[in-house]
N, C-alpha and C. Protein backbone atom coordinates (compact mmCIF):
# COMPACT_ATOMS: atom_id res chain seq x y z
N UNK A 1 0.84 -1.19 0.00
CA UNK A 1 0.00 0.00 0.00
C UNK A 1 0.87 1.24 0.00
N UNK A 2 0.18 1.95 -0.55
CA UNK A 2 1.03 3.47 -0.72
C UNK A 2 0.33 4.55 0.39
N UNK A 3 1.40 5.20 1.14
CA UNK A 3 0.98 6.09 2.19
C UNK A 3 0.54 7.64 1.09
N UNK A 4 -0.14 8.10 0.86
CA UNK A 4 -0.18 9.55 0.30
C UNK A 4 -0.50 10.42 1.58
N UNK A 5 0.51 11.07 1.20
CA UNK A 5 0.64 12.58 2.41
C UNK A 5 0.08 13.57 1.69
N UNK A 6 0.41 13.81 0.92
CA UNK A 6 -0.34 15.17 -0.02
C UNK A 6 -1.73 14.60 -0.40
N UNK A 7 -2.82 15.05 0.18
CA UNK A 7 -4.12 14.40 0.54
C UNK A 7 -4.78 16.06 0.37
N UNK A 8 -8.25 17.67 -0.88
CA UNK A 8 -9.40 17.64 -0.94
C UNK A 8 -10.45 17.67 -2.36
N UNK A 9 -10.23 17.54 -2.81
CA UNK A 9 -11.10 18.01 -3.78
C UNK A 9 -11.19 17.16 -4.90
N UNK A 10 -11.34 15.44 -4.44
CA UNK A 10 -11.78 14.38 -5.29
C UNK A 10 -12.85 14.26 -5.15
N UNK A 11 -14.53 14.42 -6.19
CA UNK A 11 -14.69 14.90 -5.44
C UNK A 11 -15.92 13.29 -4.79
N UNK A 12 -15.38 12.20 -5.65
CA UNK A 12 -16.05 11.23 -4.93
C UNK A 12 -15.62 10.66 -4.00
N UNK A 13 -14.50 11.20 -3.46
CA UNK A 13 -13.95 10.98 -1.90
C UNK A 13 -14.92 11.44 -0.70
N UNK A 14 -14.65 12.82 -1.34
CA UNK A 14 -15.49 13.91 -0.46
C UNK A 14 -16.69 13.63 -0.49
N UNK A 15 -17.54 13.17 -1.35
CA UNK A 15 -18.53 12.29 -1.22
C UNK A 15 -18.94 11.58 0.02
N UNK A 16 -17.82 10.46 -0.12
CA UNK A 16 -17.98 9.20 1.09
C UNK A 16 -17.92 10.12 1.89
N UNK A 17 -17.01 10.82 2.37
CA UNK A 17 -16.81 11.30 3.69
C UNK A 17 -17.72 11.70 4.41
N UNK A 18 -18.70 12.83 3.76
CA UNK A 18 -20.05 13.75 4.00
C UNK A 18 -21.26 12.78 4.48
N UNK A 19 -20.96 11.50 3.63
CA UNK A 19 -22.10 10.77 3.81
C UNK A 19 -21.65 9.76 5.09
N UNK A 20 -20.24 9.05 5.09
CA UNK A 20 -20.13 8.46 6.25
C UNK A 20 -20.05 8.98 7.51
N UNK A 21 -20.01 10.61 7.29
CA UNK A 21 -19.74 11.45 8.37
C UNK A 21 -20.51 11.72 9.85
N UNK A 22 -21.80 11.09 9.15
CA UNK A 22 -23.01 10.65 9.80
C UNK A 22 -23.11 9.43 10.86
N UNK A 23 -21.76 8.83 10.63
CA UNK A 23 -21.28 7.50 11.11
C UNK A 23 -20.41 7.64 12.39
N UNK A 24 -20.81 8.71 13.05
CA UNK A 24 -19.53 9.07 14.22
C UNK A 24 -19.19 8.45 15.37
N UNK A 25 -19.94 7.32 15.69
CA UNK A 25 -19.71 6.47 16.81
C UNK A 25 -18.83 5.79 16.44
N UNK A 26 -18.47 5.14 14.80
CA UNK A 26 -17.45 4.52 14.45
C UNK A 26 -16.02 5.59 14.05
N UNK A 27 -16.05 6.54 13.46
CA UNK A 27 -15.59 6.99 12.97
C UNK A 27 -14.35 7.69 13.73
N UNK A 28 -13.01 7.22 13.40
CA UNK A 28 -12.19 7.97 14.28
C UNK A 28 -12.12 9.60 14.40
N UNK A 29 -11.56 10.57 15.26
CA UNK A 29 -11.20 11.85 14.74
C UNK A 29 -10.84 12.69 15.98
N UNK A 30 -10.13 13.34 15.48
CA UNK A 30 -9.00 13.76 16.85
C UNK A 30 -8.58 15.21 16.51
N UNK A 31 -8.58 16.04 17.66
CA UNK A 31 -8.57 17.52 16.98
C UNK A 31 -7.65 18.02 18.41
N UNK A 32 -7.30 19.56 18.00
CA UNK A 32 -6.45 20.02 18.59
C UNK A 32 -6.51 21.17 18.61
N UNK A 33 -6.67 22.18 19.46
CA UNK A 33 -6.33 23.52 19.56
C UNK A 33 -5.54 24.56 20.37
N UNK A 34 -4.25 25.26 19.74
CA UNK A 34 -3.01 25.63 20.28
C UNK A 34 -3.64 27.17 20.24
N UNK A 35 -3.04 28.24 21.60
CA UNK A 35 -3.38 29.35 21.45
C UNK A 35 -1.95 30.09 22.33
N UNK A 36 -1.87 31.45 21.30
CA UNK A 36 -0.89 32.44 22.05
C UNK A 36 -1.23 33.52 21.96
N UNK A 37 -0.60 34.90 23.19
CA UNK A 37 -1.14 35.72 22.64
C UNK A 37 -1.23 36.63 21.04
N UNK A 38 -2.36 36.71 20.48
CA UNK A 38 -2.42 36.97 19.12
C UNK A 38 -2.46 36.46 18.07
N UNK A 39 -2.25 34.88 18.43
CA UNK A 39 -2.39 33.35 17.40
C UNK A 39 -2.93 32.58 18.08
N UNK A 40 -3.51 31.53 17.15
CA UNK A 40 -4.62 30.28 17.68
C UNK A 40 -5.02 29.80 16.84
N UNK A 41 -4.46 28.60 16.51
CA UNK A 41 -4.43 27.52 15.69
C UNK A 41 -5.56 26.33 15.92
N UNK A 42 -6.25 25.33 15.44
CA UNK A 42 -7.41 24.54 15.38
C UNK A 42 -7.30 23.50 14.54
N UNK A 43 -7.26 21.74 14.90
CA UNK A 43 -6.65 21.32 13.96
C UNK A 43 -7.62 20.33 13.52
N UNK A 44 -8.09 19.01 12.93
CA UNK A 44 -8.76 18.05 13.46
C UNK A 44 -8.70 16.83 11.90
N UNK A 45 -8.54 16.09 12.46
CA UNK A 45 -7.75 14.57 11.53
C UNK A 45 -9.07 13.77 11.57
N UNK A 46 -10.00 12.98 10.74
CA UNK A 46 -10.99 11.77 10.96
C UNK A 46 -10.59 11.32 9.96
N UNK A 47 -10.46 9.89 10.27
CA UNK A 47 -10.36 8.91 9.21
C UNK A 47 -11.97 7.68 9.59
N UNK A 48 -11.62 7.61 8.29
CA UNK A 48 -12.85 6.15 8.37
C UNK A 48 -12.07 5.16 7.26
N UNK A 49 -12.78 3.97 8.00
CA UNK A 49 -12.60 2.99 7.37
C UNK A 49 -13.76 2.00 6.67
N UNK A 50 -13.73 1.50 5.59
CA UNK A 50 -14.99 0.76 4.91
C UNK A 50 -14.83 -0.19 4.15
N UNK A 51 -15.32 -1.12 3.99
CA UNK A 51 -15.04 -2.36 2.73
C UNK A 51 -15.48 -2.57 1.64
N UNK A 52 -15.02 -2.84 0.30
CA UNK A 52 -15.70 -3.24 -0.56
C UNK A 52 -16.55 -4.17 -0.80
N UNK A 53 -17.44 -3.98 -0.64
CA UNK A 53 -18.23 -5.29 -1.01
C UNK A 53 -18.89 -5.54 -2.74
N UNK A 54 -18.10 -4.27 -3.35
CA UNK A 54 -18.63 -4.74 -5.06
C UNK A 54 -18.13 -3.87 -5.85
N UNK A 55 -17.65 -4.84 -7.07
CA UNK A 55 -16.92 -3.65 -7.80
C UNK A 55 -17.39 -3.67 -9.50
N UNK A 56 -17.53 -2.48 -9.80
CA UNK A 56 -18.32 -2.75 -11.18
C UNK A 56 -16.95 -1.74 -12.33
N UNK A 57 -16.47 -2.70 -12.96
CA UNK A 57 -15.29 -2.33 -14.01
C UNK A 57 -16.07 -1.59 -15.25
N UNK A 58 -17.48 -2.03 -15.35
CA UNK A 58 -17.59 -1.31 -16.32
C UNK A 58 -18.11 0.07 -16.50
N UNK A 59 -18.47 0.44 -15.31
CA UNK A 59 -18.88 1.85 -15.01
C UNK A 59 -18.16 2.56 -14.25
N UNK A 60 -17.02 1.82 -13.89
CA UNK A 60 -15.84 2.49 -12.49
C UNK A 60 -17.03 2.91 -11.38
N UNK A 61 -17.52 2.16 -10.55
CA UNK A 61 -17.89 2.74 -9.59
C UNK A 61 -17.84 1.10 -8.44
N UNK A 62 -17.64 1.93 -7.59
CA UNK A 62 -17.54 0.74 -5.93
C UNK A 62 -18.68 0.91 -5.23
N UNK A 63 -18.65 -0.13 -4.22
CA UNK A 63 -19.82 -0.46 -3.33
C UNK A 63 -19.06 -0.59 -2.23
N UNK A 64 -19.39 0.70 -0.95
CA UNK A 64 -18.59 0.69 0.13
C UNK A 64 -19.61 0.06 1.36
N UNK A 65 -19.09 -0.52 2.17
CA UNK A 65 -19.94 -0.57 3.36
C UNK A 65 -19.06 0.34 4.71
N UNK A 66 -20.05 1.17 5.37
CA UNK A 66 -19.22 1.64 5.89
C UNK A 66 -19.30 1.35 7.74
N UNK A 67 -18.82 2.25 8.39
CA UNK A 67 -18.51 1.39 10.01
C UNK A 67 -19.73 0.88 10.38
N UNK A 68 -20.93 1.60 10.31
CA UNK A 68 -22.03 0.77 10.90
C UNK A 68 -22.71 0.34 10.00
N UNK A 69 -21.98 -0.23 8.89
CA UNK A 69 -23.08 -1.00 7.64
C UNK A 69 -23.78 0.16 6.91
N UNK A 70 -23.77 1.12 6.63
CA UNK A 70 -24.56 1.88 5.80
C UNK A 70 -23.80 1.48 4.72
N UNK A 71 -24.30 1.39 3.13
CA UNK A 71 -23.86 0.99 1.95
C UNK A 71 -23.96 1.99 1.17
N UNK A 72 -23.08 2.56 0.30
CA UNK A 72 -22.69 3.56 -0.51
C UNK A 72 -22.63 3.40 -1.91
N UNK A 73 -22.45 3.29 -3.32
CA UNK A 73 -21.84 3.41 -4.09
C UNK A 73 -21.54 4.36 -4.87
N UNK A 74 -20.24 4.28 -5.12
CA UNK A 74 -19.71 6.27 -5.42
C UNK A 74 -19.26 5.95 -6.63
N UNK A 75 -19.05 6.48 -8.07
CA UNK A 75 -18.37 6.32 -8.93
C UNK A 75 -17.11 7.00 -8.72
N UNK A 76 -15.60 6.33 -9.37
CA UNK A 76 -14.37 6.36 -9.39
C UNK A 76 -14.13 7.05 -10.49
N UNK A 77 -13.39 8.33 -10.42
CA UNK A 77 -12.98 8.89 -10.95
C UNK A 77 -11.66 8.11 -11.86
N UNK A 78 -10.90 9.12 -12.45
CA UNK A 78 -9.85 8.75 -13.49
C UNK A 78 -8.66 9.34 -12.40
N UNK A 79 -8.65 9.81 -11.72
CA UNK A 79 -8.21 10.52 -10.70
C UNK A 79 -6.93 8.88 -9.43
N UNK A 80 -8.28 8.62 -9.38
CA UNK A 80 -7.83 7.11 -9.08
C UNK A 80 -7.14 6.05 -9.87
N UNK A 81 -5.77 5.84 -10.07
CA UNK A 81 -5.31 4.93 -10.90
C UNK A 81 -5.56 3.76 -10.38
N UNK A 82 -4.86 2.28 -11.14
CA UNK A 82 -4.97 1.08 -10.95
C UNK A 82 -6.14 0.69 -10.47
N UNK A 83 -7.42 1.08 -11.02
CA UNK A 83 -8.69 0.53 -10.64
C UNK A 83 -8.73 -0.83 -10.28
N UNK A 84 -8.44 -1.14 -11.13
CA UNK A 84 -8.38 -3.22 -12.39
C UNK A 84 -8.44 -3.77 -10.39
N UNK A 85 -7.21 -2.74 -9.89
CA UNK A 85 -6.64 -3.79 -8.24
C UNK A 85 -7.27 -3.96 -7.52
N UNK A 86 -8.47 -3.06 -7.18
CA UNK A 86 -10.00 -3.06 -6.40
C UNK A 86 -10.42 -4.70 -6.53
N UNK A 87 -10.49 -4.83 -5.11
CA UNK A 87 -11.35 -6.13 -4.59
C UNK A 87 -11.88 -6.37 -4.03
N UNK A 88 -13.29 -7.01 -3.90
CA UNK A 88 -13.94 -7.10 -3.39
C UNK A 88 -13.02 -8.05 -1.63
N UNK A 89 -13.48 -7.55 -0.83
CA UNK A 89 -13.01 -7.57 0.35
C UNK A 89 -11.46 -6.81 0.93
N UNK A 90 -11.89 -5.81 -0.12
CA UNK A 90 -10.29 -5.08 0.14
C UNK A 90 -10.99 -3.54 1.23
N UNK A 91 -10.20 -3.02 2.02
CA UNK A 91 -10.44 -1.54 2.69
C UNK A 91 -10.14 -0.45 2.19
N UNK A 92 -10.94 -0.03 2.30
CA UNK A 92 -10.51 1.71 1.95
C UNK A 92 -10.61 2.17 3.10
N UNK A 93 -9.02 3.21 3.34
CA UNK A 93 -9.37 4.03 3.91
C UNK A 93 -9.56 5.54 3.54
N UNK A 94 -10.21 6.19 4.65
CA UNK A 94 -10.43 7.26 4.02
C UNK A 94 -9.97 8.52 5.40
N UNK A 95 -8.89 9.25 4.97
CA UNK A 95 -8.43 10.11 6.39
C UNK A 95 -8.65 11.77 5.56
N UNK A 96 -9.56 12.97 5.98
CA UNK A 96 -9.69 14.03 5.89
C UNK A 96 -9.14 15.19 6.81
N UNK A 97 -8.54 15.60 6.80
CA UNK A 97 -7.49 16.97 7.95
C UNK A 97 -8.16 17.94 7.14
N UNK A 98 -8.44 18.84 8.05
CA UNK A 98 -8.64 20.14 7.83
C UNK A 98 -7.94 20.98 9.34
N UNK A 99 -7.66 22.12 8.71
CA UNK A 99 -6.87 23.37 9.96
C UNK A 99 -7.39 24.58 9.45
N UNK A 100 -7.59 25.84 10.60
CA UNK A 100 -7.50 26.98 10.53
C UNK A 100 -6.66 27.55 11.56
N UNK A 101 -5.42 28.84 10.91
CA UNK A 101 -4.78 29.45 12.21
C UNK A 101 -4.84 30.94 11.72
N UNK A 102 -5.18 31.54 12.82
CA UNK A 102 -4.96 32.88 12.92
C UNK A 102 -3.94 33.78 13.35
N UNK A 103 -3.80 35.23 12.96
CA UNK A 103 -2.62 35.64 13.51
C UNK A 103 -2.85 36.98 13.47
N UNK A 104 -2.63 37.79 14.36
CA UNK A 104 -3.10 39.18 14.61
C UNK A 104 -2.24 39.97 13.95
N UNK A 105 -2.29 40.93 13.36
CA UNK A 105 -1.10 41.80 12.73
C UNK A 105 -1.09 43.41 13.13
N UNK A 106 -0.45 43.49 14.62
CA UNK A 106 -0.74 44.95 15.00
C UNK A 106 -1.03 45.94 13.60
N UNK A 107 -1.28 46.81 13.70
CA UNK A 107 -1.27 48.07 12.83
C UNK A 107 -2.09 47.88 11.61
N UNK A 108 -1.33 46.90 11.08
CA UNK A 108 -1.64 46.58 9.25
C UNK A 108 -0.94 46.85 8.47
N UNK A 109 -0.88 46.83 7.37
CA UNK A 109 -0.10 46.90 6.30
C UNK A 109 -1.29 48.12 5.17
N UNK A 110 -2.79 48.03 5.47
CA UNK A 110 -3.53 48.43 4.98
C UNK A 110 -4.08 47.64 3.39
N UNK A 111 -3.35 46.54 3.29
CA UNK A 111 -3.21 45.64 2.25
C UNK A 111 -4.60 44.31 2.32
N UNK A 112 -5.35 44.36 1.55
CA UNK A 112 -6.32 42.92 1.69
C UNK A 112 -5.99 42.04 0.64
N UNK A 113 -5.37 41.01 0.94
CA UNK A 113 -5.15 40.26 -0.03
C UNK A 113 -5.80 38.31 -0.05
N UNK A 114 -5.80 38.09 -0.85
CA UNK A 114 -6.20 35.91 -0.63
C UNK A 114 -5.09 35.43 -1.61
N UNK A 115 -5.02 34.45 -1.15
CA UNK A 115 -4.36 33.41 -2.42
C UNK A 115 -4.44 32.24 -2.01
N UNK A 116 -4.51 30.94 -2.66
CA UNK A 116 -4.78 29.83 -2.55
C UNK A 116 -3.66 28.85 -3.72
N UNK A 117 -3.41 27.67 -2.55
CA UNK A 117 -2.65 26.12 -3.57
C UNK A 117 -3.52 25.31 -3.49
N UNK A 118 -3.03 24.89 -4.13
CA UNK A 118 -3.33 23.36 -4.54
C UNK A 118 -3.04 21.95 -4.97
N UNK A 119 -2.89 20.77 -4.72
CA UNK A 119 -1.80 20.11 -4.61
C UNK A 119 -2.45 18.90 -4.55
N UNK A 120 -1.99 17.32 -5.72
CA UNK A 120 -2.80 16.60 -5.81
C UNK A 120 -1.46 14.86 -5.95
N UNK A 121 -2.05 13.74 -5.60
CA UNK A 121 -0.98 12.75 -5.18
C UNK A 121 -1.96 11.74 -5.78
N UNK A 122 -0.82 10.86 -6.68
CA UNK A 122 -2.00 10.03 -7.23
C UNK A 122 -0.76 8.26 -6.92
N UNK A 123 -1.46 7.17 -7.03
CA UNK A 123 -0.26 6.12 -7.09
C UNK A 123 0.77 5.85 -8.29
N UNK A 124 1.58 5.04 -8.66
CA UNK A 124 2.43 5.05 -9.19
C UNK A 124 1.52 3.58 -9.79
N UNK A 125 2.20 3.38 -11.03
CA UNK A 125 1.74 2.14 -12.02
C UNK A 125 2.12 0.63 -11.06
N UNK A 126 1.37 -0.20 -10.70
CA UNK A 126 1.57 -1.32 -10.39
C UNK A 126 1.06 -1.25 -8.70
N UNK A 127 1.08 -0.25 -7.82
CA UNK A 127 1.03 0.22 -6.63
C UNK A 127 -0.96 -0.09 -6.27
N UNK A 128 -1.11 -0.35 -5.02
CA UNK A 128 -2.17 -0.45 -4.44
C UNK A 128 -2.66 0.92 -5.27
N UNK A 129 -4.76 1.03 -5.64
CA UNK A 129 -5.01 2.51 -5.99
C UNK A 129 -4.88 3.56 -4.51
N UNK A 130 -4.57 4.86 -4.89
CA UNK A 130 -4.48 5.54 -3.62
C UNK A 130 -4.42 7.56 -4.42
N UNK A 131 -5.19 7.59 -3.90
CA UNK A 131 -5.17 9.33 -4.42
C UNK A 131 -5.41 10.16 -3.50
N UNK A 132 -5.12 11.32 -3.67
CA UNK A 132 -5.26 12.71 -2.39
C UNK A 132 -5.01 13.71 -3.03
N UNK A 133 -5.63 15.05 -2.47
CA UNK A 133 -5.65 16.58 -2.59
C UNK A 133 -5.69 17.42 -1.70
N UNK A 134 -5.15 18.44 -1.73
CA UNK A 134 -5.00 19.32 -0.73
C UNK A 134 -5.45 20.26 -1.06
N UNK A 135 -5.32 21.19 -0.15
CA UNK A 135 -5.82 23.38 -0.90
C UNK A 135 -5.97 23.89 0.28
N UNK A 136 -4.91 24.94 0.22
CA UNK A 136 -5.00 25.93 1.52
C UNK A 136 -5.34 27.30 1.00
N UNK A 137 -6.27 28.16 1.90
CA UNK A 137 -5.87 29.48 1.33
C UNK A 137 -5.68 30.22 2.56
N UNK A 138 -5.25 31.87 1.92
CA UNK A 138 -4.55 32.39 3.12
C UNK A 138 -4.88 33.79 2.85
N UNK A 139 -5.53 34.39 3.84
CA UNK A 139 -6.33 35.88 3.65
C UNK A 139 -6.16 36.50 4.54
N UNK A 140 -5.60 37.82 4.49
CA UNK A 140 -5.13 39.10 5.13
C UNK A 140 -6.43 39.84 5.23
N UNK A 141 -7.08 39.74 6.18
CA UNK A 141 -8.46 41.02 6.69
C UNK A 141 -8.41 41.98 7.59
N UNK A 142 -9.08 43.33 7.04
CA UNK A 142 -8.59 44.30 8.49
C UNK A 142 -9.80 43.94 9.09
N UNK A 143 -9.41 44.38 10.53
CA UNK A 143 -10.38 44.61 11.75
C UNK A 143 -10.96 45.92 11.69
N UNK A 144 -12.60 45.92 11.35
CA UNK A 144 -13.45 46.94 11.27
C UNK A 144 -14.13 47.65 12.35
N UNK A 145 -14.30 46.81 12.82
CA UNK A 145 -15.12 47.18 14.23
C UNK A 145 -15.24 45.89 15.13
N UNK A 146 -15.40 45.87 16.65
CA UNK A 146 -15.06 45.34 17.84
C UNK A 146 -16.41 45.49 18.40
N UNK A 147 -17.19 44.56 18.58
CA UNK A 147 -18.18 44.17 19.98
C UNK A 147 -17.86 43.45 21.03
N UNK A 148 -17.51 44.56 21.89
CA UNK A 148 -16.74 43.70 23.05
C UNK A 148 -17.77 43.09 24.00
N UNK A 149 -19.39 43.23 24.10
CA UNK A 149 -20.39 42.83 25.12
C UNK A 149 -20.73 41.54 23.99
N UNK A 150 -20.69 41.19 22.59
CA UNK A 150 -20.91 40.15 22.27
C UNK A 150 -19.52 39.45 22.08
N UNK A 151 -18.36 39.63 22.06
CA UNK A 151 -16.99 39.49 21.67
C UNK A 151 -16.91 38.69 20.51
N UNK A 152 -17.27 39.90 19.40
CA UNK A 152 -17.39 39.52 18.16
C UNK A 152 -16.17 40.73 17.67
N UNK A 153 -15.44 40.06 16.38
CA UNK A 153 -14.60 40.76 15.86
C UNK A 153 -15.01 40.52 14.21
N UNK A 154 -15.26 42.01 13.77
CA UNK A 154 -15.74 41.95 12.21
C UNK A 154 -14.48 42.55 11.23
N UNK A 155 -14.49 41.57 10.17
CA UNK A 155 -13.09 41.43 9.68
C UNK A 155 -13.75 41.47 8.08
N UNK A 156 -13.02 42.35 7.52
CA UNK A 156 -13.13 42.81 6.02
C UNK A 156 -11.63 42.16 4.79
N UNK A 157 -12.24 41.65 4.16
CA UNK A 157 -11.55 40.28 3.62
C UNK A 157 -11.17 41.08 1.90
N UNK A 158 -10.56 40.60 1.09
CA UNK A 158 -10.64 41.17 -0.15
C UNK A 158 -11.82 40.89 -0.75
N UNK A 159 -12.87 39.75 -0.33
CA UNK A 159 -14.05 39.69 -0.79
C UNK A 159 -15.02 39.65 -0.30
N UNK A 160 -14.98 39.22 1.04
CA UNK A 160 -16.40 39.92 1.57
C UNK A 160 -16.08 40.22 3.08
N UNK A 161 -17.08 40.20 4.02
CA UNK A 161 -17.14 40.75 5.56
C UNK A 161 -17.18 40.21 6.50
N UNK A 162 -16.73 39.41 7.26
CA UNK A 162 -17.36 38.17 8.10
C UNK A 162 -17.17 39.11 10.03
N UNK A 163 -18.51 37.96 10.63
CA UNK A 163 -18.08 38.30 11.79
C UNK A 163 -17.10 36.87 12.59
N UNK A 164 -16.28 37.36 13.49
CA UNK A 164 -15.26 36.40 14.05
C UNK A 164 -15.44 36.32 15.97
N UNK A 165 -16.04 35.12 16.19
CA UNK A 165 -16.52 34.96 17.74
C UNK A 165 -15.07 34.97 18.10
N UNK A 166 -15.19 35.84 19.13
CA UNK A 166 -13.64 35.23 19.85
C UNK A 166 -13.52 35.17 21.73
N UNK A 167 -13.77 34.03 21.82
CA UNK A 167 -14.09 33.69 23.05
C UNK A 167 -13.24 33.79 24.07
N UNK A 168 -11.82 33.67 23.79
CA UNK A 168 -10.94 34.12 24.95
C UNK A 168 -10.86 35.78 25.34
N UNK A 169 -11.33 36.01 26.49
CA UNK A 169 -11.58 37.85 26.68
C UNK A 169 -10.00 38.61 26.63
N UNK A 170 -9.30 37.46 27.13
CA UNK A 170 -7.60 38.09 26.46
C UNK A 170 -7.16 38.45 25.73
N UNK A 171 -7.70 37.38 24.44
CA UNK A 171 -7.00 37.73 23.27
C UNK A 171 -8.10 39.35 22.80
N UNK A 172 -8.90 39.05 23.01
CA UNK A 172 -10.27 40.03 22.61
C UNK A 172 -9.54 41.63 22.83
N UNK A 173 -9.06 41.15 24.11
CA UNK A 173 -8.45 42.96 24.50
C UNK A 173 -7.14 43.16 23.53
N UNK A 174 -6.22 42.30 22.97
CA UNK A 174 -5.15 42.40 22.07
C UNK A 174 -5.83 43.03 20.66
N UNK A 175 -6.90 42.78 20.25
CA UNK A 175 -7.69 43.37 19.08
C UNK A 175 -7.87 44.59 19.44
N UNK A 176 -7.39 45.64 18.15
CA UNK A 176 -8.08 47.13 17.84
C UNK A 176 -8.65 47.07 16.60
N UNK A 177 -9.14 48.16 16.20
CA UNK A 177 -9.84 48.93 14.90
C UNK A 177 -8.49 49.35 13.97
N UNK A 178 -8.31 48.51 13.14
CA UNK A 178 -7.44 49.09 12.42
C UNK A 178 -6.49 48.09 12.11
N UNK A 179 -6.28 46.62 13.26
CA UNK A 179 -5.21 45.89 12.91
C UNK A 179 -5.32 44.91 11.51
N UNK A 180 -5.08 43.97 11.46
CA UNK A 180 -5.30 42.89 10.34
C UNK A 180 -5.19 41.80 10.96
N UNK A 181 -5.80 41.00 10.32
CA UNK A 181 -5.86 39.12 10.70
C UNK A 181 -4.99 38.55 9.52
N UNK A 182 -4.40 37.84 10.10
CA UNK A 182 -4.39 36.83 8.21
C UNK A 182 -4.35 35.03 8.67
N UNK A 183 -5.08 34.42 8.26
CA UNK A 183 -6.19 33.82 8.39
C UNK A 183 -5.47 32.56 7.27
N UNK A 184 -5.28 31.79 7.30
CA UNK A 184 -4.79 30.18 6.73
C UNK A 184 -5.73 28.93 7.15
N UNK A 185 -6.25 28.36 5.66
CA UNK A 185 -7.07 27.55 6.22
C UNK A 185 -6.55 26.53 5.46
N UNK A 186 -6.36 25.10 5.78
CA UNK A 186 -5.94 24.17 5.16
C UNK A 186 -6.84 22.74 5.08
N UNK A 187 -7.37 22.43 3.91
CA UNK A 187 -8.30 20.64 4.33
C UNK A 187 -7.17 19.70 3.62
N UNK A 188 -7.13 18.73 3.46
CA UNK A 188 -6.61 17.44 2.85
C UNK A 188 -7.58 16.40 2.82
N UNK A 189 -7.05 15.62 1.85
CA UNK A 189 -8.18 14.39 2.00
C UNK A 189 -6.86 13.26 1.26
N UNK A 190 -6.42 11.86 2.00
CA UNK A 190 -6.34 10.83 1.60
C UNK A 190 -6.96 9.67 1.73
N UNK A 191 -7.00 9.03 -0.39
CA UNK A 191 -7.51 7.74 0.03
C UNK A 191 -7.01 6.56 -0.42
N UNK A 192 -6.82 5.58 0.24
CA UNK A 192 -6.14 4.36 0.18
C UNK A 192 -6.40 3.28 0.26
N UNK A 193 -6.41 2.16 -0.66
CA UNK A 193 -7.07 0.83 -0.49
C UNK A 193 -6.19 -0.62 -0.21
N UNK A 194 -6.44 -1.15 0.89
CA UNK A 194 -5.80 -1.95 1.76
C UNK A 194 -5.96 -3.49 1.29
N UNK A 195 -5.57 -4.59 0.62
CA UNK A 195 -5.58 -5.84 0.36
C UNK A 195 -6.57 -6.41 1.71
N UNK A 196 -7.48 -7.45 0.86
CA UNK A 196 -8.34 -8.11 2.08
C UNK A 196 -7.34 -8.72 2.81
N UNK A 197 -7.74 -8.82 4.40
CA UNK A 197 -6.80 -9.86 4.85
C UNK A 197 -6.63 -11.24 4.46
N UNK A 198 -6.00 -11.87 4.30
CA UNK A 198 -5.90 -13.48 4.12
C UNK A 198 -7.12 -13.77 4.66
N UNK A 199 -7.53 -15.44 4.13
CA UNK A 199 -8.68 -15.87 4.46
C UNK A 199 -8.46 -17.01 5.86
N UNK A 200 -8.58 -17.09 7.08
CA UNK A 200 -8.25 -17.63 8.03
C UNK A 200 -8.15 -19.41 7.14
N UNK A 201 -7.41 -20.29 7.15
CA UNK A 201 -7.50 -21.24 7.16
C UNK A 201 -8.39 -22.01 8.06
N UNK A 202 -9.31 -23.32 7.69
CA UNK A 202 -9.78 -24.42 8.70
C UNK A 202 -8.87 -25.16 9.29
N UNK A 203 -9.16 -25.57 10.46
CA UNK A 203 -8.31 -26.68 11.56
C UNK A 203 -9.04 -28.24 11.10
């Protein structure tokens, strides 16, 4: 099996995910949130796991079962190499990361800017199938105005206006009228399909 690190935007991955997402008693996922003054980062990893139970070559599409038996079938992109290797009793897994971190920028620069990557991992010829995508973007917003009795911070973006809850009253007092945010958001998505296990032998 092939590990892909560079793992969003397949989009019959993202598919399963949305729909198994519903599946959270099985579903692993583990999150994290780091804070300093003026930064505060948010992280969170779920993977799921599911089996094939059917594979149709002539339409590229699979039949997943997923942790608590709900049954899926998603069509397979071209995106996905080495289809042909799909087997019935083989795993997919499926692991989605997403992050957002913030970062206060006394003063400003007076500058609003976005930009966004993008970044895509597919298997190599002969290799278990396994594909992934990434895309981060990263936006510089000034701070417009401050509600400190709701501790809301409203932030003006190069494209539109958002309001920003900010629940620690610490960081809240580090915010003025006038500073900038710049704002990085990152998802990933890898997916990978695992050989059935061997079939237990009889005694």
């Amino acid at each position: 099996m092939r590990t892909v690190t560079v793992a969003v935007a397949i989009a019959t991955s993202v598919t399963f995910v949305q729909s198994m997402a519903q599946e959270k008693p099985k579903a692993g996922s583990e999150s994290a949130v780091v804070t300093s003054p003026g930064k505060g980062a948010a992280a969170r990893l779920t993977t799921i796991t599911a089996s094939v139970e059917a594979v149709d070559a002539a339409n590229r599409t699979v039949t997943l079962k997923g942790p608590r038996g709900n049954v899926h079938t998603l069509p397979i992109g071209p995106q996905v190499k080495n289809f042909d290797k799909i087997k019935v009793g083989d795993r997919v897994a499926v692991r989605y990361y997403e992050a957002l971190s913030l970062e206060l920028k006394k003063g400003g620069s007076g500058i609003r800017e976005r930009s966004e990557r993008e970044g895509t991992a597919q298997a190599k010829p002969g290799e278990q199938p396994a594909a992934g995508a990434a895309r981060q973007v990263t936006a510089v917003a000034d701070v417009v105005a401050i509600d400190a009795k709701r501790q809301v911070v409203t932030l003006r973006g190069p494209k539109r206006t958002v309001e920003l809850k900010v629940r620690d009253p610490k960081q809240l007092e580090l915010v003025k009228v006038g500073d900038q945010v710049e704002a990085t958001y990152t998802e990933a998505l890898a997916v990978s399909v695992e050989p059935a296990p061997p079939a237990k032998q009889k005694q």
